[in-house]
Protein backbone atom coordinates (compact mmCIF):
# COMPACT_ATOMS: atom_id res chain seq x y z
CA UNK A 1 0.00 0.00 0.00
CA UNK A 2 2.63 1.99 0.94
CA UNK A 3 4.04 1.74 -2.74
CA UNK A 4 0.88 2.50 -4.42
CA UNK A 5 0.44 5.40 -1.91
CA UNK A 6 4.11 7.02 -3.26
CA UNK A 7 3.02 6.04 -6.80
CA UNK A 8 -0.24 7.99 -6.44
CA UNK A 9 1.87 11.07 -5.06
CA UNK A 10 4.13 11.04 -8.02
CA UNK A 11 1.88 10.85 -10.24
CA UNK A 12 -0.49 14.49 -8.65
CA UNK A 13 3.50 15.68 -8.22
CA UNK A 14 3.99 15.26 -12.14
CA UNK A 15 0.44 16.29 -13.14
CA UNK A 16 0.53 20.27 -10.89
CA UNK A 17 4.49 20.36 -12.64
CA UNK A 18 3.17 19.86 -16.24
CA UNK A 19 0.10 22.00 -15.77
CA UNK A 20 1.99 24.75 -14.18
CA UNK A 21 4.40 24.22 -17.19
CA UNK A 22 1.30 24.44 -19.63
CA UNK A 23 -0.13 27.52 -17.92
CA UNK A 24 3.01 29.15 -18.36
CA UNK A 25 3.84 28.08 -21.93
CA UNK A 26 0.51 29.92 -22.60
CA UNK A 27 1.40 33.29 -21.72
CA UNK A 28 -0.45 32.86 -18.17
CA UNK A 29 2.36 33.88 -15.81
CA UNK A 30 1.69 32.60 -11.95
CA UNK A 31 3.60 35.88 -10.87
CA UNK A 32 3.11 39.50 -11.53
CA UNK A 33 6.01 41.62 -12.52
CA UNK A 34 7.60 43.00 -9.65
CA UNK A 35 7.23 39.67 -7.55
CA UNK A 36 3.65 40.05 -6.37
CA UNK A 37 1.64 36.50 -6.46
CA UNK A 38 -0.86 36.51 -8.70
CA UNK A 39 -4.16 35.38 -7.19
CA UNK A 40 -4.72 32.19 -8.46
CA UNK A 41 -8.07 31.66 -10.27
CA UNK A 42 -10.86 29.44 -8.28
CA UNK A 43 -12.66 28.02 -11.25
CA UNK A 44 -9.49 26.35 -13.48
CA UNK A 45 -9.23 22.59 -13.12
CA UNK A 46 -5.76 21.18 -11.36
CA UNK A 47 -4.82 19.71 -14.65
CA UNK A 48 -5.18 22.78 -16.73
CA UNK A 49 -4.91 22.65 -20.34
CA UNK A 50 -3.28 18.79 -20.02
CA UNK A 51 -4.22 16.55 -23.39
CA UNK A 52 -7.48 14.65 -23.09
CA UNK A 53 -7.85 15.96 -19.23
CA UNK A 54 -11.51 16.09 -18.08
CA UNK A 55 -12.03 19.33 -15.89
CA UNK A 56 -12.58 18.08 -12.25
CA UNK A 57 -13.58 20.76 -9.64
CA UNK A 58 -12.54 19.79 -5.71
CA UNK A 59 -14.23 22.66 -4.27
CA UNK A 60 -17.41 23.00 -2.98
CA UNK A 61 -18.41 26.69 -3.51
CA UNK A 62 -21.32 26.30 -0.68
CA UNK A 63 -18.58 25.44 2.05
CA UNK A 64 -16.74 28.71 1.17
CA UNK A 65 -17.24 31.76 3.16
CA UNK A 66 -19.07 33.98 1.58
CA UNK A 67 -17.10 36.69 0.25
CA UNK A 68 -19.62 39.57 -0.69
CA UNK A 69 -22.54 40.69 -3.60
CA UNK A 70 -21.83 40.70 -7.05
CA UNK A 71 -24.65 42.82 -8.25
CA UNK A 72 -25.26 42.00 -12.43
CA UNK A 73 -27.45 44.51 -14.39
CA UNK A 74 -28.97 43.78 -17.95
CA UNK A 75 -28.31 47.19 -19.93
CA UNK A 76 -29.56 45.58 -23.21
CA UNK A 77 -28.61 42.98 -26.16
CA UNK A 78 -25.62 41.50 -24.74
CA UNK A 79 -24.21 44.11 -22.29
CA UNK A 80 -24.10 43.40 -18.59
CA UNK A 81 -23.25 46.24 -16.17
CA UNK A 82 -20.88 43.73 -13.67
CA UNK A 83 -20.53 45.64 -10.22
CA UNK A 84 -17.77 43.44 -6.96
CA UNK A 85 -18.33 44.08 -3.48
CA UNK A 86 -14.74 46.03 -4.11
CA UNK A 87 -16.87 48.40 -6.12
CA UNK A 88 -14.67 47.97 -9.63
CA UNK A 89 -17.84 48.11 -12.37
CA UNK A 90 -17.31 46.30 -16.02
CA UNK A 91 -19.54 46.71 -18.61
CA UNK A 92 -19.56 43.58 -21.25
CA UNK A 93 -19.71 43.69 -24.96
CA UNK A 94 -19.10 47.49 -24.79
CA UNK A 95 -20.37 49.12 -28.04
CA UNK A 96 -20.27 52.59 -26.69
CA UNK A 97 -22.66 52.92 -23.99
CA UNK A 98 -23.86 51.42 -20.84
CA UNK A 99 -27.20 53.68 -20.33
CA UNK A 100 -27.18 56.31 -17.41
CA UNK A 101 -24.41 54.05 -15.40
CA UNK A 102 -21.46 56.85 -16.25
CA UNK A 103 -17.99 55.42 -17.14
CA UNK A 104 -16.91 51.58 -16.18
CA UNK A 105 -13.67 50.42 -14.80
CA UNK A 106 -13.21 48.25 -17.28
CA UNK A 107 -14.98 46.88 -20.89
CA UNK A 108 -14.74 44.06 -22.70
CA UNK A 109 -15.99 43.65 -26.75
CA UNK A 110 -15.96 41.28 -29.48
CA UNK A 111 -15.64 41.61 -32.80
CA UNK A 112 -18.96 40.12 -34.92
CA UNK A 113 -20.94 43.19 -35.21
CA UNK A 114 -20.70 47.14 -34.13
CA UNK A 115 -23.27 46.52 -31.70
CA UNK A 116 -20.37 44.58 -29.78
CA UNK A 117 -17.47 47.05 -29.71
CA UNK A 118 -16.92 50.25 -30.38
CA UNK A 119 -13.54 52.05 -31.73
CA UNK A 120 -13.19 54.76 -30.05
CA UNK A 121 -14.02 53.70 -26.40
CA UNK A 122 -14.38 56.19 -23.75
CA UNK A 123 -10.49 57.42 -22.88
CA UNK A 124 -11.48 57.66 -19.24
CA UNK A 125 -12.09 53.87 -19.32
CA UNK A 126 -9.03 52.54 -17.39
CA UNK A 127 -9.08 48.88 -19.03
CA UNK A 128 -10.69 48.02 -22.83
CA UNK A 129 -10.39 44.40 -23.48
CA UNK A 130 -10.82 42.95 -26.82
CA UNK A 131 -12.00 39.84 -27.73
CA UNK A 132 -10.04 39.38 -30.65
CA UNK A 133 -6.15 40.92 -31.66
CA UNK A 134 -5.98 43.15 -34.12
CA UNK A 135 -2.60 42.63 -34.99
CA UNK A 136 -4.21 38.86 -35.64
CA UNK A 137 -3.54 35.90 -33.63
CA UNK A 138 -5.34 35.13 -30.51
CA UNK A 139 -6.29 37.61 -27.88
CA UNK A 140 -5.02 36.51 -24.32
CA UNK A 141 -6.16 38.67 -20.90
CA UNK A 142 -5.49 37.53 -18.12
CA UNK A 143 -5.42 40.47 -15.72
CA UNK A 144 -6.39 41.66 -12.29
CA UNK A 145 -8.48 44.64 -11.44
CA UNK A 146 -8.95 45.51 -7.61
CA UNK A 147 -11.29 42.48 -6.14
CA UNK A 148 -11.64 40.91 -10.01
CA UNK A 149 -9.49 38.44 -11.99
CA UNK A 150 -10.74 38.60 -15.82
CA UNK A 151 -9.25 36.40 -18.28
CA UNK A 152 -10.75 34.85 -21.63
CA UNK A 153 -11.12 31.84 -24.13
CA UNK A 154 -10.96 33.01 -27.51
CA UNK A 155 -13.53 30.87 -29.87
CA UNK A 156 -13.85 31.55 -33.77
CA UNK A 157 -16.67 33.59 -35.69
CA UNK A 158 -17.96 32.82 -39.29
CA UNK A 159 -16.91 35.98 -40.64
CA UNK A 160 -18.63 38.04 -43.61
CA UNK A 161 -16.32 35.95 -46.35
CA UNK A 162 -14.56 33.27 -44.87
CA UNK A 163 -14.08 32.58 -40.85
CA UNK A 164 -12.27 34.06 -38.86
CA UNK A 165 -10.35 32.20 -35.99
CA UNK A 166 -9.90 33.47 -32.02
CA UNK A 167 -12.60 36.73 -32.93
CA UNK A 168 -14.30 35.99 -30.14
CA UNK A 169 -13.61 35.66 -26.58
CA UNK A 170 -15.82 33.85 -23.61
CA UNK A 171 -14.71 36.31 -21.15
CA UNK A 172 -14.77 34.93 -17.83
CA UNK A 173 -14.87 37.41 -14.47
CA UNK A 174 -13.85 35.60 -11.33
CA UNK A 175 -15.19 37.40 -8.27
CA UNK A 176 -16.34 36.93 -4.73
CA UNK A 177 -15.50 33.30 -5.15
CA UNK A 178 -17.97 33.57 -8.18
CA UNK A 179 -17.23 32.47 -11.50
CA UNK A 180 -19.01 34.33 -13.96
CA UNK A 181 -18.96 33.80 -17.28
CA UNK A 182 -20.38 35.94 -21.01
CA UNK A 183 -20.58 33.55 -24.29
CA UNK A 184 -19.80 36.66 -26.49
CA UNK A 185 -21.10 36.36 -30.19
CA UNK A 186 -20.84 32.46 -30.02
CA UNK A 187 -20.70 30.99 -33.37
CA UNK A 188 -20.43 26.91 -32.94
CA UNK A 189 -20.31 24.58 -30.08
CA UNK A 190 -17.19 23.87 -27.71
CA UNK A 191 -14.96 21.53 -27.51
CA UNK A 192 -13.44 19.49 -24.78
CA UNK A 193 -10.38 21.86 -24.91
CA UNK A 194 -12.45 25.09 -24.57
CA UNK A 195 -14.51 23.58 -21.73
CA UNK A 196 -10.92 22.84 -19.93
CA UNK A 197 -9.89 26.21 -20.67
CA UNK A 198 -13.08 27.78 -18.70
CA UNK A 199 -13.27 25.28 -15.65
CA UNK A 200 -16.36 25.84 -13.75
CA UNK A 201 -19.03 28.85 -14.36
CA UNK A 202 -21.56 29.39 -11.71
CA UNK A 203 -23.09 32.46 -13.99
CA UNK A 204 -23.13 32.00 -17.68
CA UNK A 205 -24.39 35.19 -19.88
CA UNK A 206 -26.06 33.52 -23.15
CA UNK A 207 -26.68 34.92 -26.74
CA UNK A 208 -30.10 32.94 -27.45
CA UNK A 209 -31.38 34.92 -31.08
CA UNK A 210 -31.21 31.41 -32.94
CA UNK A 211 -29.40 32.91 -35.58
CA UNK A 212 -26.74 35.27 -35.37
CA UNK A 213 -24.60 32.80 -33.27
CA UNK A 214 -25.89 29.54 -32.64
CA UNK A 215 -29.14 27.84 -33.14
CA UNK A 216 -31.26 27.30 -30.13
CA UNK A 217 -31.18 23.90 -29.67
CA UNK A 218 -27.09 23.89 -29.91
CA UNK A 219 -27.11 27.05 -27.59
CA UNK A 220 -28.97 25.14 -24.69
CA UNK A 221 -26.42 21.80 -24.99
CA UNK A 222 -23.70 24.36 -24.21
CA UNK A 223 -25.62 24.91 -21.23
CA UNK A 224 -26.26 21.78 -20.50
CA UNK A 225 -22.72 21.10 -21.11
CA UNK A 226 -21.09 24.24 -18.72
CA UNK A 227 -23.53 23.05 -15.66
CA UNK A 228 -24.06 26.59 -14.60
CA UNK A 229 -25.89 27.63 -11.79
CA UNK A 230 -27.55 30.57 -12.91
CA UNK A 231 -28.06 31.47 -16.88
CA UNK A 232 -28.82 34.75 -17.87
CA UNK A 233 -29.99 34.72 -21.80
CA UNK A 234 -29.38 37.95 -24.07
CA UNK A 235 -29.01 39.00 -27.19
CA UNK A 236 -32.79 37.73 -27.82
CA UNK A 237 -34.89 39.37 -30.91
CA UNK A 238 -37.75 39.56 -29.36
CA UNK A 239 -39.86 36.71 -27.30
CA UNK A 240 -39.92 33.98 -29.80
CA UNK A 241 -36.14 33.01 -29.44
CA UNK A 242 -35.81 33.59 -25.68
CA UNK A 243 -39.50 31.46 -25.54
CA UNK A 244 -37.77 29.16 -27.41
CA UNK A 245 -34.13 28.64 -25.47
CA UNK A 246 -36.52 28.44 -22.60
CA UNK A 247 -38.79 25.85 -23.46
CA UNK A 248 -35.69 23.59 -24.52
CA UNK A 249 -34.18 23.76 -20.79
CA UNK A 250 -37.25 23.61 -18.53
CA UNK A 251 -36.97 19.91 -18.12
CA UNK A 252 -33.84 20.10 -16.32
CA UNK A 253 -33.90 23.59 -15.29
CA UNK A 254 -35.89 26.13 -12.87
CA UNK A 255 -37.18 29.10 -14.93
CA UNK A 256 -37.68 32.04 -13.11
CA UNK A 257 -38.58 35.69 -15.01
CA UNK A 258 -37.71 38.10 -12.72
CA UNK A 259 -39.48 41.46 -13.70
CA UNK A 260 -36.39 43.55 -12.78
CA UNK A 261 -32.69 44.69 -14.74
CA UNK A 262 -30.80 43.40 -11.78
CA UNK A 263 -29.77 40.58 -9.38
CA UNK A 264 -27.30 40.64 -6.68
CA UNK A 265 -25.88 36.80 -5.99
CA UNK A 266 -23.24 35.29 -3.99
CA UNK A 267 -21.55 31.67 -3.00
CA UNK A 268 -24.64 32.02 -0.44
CA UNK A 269 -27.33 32.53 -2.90
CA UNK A 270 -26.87 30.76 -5.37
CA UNK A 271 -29.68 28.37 -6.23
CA UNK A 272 -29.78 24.48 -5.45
CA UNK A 273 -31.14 24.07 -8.75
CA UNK A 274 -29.54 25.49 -12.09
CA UNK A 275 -31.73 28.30 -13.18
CA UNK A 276 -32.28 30.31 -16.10
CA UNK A 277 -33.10 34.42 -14.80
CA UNK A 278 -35.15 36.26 -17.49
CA UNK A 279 -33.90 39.82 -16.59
CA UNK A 280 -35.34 43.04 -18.13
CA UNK A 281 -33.31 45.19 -20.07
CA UNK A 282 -32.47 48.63 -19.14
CA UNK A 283 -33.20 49.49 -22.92
């Protein structure tokens, strides 16, 4: 036993080396310049990014103490007004406005249409993340912001003439021991890699128009697939779609239209079931 007890050891020993080696390979550092740790992120699997690895999560998020409100506000289509108990605000697929909120800390856009990003952002807007790199290649942020780590999983758009690879990014805010997650302008469904790269979301944002990214019944098996907690649809044209996205979940999931723009939730709140919120839109 003893044996097979070392064995095991090893084998955890060489599986944290080679996914701290993958991490950093990736352009993920586990320090910050100057020698300050880097927080690490609560919602990454222990194998990170390893070939073939299945994401396994060994925390239970109910046990943790509870670290504080993240209050989440629908402004419209498929912005989010994203507010920590440290008080740093983000608004999400930033086109240019957020309503009457004034100026966010930080905003993050993607690339399919103009009703996603904007290009000429706000200059008092201390952090503008892009979902895709305009030099090309794939956009990587990984970055800390008072009480918030952000960092994103670039997935590929069909493009107006041929697709376009990495012009989109699942940007994924980790906060208050939440993990909260925004599907940008998803075009097709994700693989086991991307799935490894996110880890666990307890709040997924989801496009559900049935067109312009995915079709509804593909949208709602990425749900099923992510095992969120709480899903907050966008990006709907009108009733019909979100009716639709709806309808395909309610077997396995509470439904719950809330008749208000915002929810506060923490690792306290967050509900036994998985749940799909209906929030109204500012706009």
């Amino acid at each position: 036993m003893r044996h097979v007890y070392r064995s095991c050891s090893a084998l955890v020993a060489a599986i944290m080396l080679l996914a701290a080696s993958a991490w950093m390979s990736a352009g993920v550092s586990l320090a910050q310049t100057g020698g300050a740790a880097r927080v690490p992120s609560n919602c990454l699997a222990i194998a990170h990014n390893l070939p073939r690895a299945r994401f396994v999560n060994l925390t239970n998020v109910q046990s943790e103490p509870d670290a504080g409100n993240v209050r989440i506000s629908f402004v419209g289509h498929s912005t989010f007004w994203i507010e920590s108990p440290g008080g740093v605000t983000i608004a999400t697929d930033y086109a240019g406005w957020t309503g009457r909120r004034g100026i966010p800390r930080v905003v993050t856009m993607n690339k399919a249409h103009e009703t996603h990003y904007t290009d000429s952002p706000d200059p008092a807007i201390e952090h503008v993340l892009r979902g895709w790199n305009p030099e090309g290649g794939r956009s990587s942020h990984n970055l800390e912001v008072g009480d918030v780590l952000i960092r994103n999983v670039t997935t590929d758009i069909r493009g107006w003439a041929a697709p376009e690879k990495d012009a989109n990014s699942i940007f994924i805010f980790e906060i208050a021991g939440l993990c909260i997650g925004h599907l940008g302008h998803l075009h097709h469904e994700l693989g086991a890699g991307h799935l490894g790269w996110i880890g666990r979301l307890d709040v997924v944002m989801v496009p559900v128009d049935g067109s312009w990214t995915l079709p509804i019944d593909k949208m709602a098996g990425v749900i099923k697939q992510l095992r969120s907690r709480v899903i907050l649809p966008m990006h709907a044209f009108g009733d019909y779609s979100l009716s639709q996205f709806v309808a395909n979940l309610s077997s396995d999931f509470a439904i719950r239209r809330e008749q208000q723009r915002s929810i506060t939730l923490s690792t306290s709140n967050l509900p036994a079931k998985p749940t799909v919120m209906v929030l109204e839109p500012q706009f």
